[in-house]
N, C-alpha and C. Protein backbone atom coordinates (compact mmCIF):
# COMPACT_ATOMS: atom_id res chain seq x y z
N UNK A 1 -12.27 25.54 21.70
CA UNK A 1 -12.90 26.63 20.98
C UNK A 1 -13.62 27.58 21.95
N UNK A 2 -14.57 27.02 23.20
CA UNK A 2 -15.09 28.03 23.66
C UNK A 2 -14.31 28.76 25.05
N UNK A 3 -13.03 28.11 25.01
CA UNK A 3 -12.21 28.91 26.29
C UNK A 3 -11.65 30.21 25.27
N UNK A 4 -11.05 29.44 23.91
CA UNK A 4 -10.70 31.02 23.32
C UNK A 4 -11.70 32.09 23.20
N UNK A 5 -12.90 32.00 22.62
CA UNK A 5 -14.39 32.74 22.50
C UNK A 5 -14.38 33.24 23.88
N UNK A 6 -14.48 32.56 25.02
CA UNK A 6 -14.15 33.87 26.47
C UNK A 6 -13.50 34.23 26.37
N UNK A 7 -12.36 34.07 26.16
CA UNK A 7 -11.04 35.07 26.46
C UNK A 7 -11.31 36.14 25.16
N UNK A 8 -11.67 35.87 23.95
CA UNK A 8 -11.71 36.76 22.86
C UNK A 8 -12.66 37.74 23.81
N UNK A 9 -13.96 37.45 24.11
CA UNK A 9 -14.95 38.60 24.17
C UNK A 9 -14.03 38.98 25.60
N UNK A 10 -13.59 38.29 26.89
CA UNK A 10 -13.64 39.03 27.90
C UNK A 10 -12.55 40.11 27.29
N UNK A 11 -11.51 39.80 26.35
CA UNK A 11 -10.40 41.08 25.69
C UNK A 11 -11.38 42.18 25.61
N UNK A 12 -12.42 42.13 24.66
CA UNK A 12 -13.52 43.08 24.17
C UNK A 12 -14.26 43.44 24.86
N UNK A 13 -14.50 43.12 26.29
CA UNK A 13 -15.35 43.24 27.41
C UNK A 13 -14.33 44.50 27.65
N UNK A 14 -13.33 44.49 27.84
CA UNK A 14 -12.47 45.40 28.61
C UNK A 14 -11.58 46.21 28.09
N UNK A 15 -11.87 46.56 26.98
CA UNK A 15 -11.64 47.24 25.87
C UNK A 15 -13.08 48.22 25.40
N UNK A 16 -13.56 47.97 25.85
CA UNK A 16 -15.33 48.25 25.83
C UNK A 16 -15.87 48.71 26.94
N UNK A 17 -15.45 48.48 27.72
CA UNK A 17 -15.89 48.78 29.70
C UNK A 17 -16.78 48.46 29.54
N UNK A 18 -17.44 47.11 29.19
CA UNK A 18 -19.15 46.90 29.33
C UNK A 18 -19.08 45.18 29.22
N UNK A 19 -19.82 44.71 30.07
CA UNK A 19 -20.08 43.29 30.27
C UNK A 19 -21.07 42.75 30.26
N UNK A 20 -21.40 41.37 30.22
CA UNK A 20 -22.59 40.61 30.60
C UNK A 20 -23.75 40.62 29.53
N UNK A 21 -24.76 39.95 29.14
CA UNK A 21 -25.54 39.73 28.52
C UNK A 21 -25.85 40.40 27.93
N UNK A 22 -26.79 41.36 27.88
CA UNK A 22 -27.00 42.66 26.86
C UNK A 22 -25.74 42.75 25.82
N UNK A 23 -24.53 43.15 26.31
CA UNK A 23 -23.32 43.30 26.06
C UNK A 23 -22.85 42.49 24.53
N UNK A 24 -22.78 41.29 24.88
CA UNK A 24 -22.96 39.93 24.46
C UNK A 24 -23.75 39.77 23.05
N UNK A 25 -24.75 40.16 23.35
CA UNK A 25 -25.37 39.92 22.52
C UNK A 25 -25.86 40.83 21.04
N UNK A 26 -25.14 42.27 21.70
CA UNK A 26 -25.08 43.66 20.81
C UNK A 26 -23.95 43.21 19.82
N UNK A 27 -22.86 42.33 20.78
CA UNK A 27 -21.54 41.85 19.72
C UNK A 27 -22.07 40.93 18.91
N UNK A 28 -23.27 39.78 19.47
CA UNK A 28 -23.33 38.63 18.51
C UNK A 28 -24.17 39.12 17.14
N UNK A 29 -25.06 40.12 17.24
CA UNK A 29 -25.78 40.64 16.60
C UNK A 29 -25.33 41.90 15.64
N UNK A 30 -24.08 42.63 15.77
CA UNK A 30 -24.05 43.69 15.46
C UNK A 30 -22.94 44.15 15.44
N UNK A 31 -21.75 43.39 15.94
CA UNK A 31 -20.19 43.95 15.77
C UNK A 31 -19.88 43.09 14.74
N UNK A 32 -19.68 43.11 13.64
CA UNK A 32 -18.81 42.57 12.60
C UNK A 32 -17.63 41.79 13.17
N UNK A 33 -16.69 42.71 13.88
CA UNK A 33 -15.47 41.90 13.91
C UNK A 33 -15.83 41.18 15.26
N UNK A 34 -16.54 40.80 16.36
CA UNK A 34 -16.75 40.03 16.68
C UNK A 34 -17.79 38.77 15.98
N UNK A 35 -18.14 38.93 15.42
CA UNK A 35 -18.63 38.04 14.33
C UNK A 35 -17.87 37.15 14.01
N UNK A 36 -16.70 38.23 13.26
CA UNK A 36 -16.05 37.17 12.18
C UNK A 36 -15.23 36.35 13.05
N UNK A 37 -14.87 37.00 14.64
CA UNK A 37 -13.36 36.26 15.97
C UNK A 37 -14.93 34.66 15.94
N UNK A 38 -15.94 34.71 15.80
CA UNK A 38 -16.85 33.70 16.22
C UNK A 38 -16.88 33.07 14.97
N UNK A 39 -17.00 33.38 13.96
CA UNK A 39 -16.88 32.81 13.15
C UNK A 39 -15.67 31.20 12.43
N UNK A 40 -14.61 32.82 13.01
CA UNK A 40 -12.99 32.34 12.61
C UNK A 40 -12.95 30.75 14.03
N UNK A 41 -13.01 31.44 14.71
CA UNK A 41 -13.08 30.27 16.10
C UNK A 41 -14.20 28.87 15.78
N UNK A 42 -14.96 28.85 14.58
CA UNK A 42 -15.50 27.90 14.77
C UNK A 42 -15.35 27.18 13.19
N UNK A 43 -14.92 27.88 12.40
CA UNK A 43 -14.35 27.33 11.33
C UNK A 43 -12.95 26.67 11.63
N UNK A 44 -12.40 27.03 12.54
CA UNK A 44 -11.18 26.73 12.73
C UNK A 44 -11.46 25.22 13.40
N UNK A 45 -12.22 25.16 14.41
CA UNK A 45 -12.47 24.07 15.50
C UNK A 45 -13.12 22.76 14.81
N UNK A 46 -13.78 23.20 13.53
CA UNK A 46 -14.09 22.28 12.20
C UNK A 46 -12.99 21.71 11.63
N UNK A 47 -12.05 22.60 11.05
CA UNK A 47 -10.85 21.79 10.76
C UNK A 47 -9.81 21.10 11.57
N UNK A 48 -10.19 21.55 12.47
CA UNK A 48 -9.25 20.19 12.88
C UNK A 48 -9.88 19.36 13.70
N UNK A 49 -11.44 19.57 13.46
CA UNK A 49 -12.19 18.30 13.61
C UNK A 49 -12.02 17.25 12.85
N UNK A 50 -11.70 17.93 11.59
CA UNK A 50 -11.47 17.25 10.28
C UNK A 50 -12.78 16.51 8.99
N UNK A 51 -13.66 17.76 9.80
CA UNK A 51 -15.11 17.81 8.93
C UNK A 51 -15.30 18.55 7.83
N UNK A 52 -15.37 17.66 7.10
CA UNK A 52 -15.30 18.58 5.14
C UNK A 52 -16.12 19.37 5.37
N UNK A 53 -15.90 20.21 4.30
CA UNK A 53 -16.83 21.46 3.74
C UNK A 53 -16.93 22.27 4.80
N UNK A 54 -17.14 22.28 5.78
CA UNK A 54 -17.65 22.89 6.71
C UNK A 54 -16.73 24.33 7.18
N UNK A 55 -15.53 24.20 7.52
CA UNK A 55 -14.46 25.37 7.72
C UNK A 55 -14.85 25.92 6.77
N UNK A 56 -14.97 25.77 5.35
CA UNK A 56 -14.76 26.70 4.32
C UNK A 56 -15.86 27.44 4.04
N UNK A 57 -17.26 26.40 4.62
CA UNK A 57 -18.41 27.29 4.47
C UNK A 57 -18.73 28.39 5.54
N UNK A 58 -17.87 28.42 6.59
CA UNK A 58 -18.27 29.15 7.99
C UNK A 58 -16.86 30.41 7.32
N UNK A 59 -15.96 29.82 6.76
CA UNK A 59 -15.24 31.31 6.13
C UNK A 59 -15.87 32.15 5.22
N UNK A 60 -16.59 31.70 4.28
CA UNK A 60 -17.07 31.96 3.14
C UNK A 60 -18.14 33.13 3.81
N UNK A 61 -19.26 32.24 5.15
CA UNK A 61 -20.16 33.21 5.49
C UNK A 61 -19.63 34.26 6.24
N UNK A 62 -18.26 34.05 6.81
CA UNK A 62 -17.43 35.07 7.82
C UNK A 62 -17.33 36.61 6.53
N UNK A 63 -16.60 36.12 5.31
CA UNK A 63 -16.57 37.33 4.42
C UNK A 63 -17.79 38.05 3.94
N UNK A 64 -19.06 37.56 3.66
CA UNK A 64 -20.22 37.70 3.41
C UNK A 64 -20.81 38.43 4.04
N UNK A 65 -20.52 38.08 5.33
CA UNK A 65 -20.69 38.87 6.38
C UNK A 65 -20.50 39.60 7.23
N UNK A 66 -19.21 40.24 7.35
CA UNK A 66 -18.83 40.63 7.86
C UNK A 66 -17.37 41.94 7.23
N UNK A 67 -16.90 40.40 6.15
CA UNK A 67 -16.04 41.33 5.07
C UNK A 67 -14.40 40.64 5.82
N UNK A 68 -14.83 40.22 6.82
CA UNK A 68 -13.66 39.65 7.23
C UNK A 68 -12.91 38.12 6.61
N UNK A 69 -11.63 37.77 5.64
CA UNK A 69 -11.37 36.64 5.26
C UNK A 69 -10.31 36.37 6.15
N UNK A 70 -10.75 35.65 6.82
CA UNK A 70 -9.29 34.60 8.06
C UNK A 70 -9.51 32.90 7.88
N UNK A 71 -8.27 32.77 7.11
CA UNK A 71 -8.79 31.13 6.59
C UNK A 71 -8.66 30.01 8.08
N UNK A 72 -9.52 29.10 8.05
CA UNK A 72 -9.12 27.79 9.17
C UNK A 72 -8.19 27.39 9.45
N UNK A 73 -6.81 27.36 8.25
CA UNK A 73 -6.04 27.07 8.61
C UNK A 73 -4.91 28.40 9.66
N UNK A 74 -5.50 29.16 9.87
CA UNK A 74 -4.43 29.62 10.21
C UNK A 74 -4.66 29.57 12.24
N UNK A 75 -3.42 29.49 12.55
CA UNK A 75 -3.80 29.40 14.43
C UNK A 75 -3.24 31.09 14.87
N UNK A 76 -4.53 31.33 15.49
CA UNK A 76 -4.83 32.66 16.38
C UNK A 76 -4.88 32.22 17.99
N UNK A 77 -4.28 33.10 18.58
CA UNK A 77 -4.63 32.53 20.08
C UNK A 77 -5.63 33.43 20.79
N UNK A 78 -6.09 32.93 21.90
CA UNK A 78 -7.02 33.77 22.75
C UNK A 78 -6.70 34.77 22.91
N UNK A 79 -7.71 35.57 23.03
CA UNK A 79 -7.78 37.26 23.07
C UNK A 79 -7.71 38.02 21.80
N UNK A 80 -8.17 37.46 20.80
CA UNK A 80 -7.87 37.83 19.56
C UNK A 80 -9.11 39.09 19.41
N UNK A 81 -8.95 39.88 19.13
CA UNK A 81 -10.01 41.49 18.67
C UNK A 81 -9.91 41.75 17.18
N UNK A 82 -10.72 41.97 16.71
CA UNK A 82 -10.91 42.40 15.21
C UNK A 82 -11.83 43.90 15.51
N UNK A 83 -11.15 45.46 15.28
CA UNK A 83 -11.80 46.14 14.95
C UNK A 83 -11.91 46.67 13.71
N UNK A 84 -13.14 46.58 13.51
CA UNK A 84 -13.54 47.60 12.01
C UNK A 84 -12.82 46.74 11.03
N UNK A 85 -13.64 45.07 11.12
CA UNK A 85 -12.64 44.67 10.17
C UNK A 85 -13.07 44.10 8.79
N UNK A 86 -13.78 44.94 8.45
CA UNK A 86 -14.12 45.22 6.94
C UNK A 86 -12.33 45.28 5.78
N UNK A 87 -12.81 44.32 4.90
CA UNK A 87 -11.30 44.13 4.34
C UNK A 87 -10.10 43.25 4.57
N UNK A 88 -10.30 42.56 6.32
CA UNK A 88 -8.67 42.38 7.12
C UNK A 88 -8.58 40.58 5.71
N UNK A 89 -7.92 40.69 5.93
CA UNK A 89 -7.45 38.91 5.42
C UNK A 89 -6.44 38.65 5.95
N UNK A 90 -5.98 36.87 6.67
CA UNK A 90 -5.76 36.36 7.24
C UNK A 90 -5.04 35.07 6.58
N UNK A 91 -3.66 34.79 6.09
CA UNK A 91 -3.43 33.61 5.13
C UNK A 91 -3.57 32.06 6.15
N UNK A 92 -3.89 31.36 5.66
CA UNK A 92 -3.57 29.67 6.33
C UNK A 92 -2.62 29.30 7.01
N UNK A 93 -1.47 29.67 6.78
CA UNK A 93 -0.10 29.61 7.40
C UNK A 93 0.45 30.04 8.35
N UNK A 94 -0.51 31.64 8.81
CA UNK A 94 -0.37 32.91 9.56
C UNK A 94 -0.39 31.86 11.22
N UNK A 95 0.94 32.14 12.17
CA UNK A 95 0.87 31.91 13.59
C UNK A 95 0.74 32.98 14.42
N UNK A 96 -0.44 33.52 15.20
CA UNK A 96 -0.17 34.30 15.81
C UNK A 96 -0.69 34.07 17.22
N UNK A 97 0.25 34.63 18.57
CA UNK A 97 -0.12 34.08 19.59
C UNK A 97 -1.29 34.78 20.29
N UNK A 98 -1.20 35.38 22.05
CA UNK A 98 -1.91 35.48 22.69
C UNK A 98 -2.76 37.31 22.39
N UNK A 99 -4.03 37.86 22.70
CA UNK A 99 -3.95 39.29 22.31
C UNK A 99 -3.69 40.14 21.15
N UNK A 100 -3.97 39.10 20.34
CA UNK A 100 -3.46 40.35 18.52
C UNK A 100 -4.51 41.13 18.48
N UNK A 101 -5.03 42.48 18.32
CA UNK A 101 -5.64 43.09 17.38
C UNK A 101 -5.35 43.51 16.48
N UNK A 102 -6.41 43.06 15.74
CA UNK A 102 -6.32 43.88 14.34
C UNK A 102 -7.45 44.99 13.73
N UNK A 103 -6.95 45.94 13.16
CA UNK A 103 -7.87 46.93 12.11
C UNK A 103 -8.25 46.52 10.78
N UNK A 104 -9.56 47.18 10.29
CA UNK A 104 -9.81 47.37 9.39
C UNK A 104 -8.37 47.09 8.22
N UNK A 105 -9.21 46.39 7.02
CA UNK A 105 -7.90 45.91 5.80
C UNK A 105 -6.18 45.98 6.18
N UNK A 106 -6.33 45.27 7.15
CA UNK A 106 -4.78 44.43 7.47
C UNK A 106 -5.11 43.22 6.44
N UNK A 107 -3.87 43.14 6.21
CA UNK A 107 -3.72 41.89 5.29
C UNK A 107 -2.34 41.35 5.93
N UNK A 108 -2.16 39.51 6.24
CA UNK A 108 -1.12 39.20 6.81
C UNK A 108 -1.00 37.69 6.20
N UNK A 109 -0.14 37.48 5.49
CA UNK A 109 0.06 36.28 4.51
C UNK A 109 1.58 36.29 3.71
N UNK A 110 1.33 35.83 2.60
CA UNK A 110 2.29 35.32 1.90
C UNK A 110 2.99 36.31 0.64
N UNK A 111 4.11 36.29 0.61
CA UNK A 111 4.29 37.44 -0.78
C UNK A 111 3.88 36.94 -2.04
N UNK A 112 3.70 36.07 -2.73
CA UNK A 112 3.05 35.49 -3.93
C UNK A 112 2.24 34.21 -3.37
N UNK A 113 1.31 33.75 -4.63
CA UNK A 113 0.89 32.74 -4.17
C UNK A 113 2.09 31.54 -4.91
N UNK A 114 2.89 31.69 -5.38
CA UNK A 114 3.94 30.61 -5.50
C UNK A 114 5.40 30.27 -4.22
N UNK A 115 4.72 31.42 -3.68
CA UNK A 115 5.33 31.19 -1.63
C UNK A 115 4.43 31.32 -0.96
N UNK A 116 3.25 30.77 -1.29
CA UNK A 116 2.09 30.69 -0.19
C UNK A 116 2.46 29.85 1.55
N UNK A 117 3.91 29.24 1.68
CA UNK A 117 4.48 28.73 2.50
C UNK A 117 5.17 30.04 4.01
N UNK A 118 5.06 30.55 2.99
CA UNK A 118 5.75 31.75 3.58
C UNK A 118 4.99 32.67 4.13
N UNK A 119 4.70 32.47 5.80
CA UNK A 119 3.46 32.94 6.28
C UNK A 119 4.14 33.96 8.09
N UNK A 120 3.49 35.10 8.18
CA UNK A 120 4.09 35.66 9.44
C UNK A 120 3.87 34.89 10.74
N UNK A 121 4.88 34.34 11.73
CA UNK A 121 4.57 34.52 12.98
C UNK A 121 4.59 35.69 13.91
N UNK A 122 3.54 36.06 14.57
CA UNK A 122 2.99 36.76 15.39
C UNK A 122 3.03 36.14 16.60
N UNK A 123 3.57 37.50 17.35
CA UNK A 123 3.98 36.92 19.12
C UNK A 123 2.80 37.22 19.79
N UNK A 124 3.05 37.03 21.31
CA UNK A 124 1.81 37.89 21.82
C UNK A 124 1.92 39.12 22.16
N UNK A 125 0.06 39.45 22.40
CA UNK A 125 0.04 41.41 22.44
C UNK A 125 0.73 41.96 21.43
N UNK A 126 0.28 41.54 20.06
CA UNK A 126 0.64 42.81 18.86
C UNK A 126 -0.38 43.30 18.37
N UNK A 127 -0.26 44.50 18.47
CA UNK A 127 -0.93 45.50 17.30
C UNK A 127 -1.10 45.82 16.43
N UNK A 128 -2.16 45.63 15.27
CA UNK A 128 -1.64 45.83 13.96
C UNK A 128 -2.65 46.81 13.74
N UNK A 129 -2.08 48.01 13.04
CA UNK A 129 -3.23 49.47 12.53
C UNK A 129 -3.58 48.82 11.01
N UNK A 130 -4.74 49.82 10.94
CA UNK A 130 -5.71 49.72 9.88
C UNK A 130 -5.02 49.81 8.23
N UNK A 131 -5.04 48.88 7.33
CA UNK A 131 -4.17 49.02 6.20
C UNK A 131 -2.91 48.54 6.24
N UNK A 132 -2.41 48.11 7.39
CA UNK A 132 -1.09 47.12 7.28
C UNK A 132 -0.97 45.99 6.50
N UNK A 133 0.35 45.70 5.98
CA UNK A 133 0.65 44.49 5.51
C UNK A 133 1.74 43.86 5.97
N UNK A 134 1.73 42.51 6.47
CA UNK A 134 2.11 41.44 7.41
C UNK A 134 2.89 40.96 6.59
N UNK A 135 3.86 40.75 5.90
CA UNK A 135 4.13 40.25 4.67
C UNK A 135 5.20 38.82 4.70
N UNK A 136 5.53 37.82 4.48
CA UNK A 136 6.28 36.35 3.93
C UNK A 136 6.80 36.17 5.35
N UNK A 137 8.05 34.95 5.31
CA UNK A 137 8.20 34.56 6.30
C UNK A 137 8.96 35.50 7.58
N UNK A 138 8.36 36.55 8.05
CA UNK A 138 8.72 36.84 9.11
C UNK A 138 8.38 36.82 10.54
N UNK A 139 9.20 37.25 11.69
CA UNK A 139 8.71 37.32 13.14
C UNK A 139 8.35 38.51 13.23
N UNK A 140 7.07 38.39 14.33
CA UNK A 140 6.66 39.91 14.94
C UNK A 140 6.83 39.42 16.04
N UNK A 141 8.02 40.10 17.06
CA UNK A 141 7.79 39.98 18.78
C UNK A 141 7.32 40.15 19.48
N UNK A 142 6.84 39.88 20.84
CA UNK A 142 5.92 39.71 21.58
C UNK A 142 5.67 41.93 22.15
N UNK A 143 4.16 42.47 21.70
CA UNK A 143 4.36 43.53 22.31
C UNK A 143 4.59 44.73 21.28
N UNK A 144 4.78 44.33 19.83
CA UNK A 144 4.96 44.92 19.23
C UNK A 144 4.02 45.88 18.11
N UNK A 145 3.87 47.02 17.85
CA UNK A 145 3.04 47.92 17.30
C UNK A 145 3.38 47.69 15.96
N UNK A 146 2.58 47.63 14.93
CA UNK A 146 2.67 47.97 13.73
C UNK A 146 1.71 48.63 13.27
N UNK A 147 1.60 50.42 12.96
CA UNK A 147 1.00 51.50 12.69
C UNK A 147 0.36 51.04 11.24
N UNK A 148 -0.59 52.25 11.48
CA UNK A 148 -1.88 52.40 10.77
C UNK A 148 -0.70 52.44 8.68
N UNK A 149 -1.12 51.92 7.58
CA UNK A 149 -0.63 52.09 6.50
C UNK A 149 0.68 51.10 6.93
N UNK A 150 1.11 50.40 7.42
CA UNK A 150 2.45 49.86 7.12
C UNK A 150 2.91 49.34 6.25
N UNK A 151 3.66 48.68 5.92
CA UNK A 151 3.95 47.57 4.93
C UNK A 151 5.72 46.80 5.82
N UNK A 152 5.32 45.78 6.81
CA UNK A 152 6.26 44.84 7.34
C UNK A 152 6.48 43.80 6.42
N UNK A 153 8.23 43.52 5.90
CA UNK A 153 8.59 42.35 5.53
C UNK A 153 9.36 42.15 5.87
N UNK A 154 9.90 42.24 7.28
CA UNK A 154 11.26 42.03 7.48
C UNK A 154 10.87 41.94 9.74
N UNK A 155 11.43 41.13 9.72
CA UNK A 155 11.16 40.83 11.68
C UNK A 155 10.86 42.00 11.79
N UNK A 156 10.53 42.08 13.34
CA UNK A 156 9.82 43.00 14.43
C UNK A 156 9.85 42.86 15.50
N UNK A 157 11.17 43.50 16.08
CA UNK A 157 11.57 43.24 17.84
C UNK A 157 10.56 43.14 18.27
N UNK A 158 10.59 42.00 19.35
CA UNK A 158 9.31 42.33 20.57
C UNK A 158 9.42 43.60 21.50
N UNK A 159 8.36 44.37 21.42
CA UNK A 159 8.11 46.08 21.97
C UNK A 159 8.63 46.93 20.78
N UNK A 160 8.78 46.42 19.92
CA UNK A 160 9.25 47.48 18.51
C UNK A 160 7.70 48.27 17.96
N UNK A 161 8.02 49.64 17.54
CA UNK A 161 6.90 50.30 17.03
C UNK A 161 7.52 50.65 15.54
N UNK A 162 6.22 50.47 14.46
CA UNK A 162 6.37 50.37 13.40
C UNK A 162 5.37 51.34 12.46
N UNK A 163 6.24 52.50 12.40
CA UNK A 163 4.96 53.16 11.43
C UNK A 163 5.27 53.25 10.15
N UNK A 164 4.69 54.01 9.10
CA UNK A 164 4.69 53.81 7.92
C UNK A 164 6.12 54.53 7.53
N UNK A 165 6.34 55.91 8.44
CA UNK A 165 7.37 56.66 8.47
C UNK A 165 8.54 55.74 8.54
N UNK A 166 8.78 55.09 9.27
CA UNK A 166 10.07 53.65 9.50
C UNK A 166 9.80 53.52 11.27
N UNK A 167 10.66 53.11 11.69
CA UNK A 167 10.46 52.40 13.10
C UNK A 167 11.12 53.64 13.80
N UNK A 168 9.94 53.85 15.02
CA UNK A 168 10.20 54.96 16.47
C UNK A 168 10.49 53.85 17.52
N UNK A 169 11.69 53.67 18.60
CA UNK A 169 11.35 52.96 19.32
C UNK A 169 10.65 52.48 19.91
N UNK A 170 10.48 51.85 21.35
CA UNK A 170 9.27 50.72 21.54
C UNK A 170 8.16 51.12 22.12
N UNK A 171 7.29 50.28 21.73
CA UNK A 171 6.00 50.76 22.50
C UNK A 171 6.08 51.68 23.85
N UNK A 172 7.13 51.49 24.71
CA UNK A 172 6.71 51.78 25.74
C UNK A 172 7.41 52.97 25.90
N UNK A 173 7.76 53.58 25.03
CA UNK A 173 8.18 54.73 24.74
C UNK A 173 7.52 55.52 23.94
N UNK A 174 6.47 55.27 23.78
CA UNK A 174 5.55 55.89 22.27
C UNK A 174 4.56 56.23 23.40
């Protein structure tokens, strides 16, 4: 839990151009979506401690507080960023690897709750803009953009860019 929590803030360290204590502590106090990456990281480290109640009460205060719902069950990897993430939700099932950010009300889960099984994997270094939806069992590839308003239900080359308009080639062409 606390090698991901460095790697989360050093992402946000450098994304931020600002380090070290002061720094630190403006996030623990006052960034929401680092809140909720501390939050999510320690509700998570509960469940599969395999200590009742506890994940669900550190989610519960993550939304309360922050507005952010990312359930325990789901695995995020290091470097994970949450900006402006008032709204985002996060299903149980959701795999996503190294570097995801996310915006404000992304939602990334299941298409009904009678396929609540049906959850996105996420590669590393993806992007997701503000108001996206992540939607049932698909891949997002490693590198890949998904723009501000989307709605993804269907794979996502790794380096593929995804706006609401339909897909512009890859990131590294955008």
């Amino acid at each position: 839990m606390l090698d991901h929590l460095r790697q989360d803030y050093r992402r946000l360290a450098s994304y931020r151009e600002r380090a070290g204590f002061v720094f630190a502590t403006e996030l623990l106090l006052l960034d929401n979506g680092f809140q909720a990456v501390v939050l999510y990281r320690l509700s998570r480290w509960l469940k599969r401690a395999r200590i009742p109640i506890l994940p669900a009460a550190c989610a519960r205060l993550s939304i309360l507080l922050t507005g952010v719902d990312v359930n325990p069950n789901a695995e995020l990897g290091p470097g994970l960023v949450i900006s402006h993430g008032v709204g985002l939700v996060v299903g149980g099932g959701v795999v996503a690897g190294r570097d995801l950010l996310l915006h404000h009300q992304v939602t990334i889960g299941a298409p009904t709750p009678s396929r609540i099984g049906q959850m996105p994997r996420i590669g590393d270094g993806v992007s997701i803009g503000a108001g996206a939806l992540v939607i049932g069992a698909i891949q997002v590839g490693d590198g890949a953009f998904l723009g501000a308003g989307t709605l993804v239900t269907g794979d996502v080359a790794g380096g593929e860019k995804v706006i609401a308009a339909g897909r512009v080639g890859t990131t590294a062409e955008a």
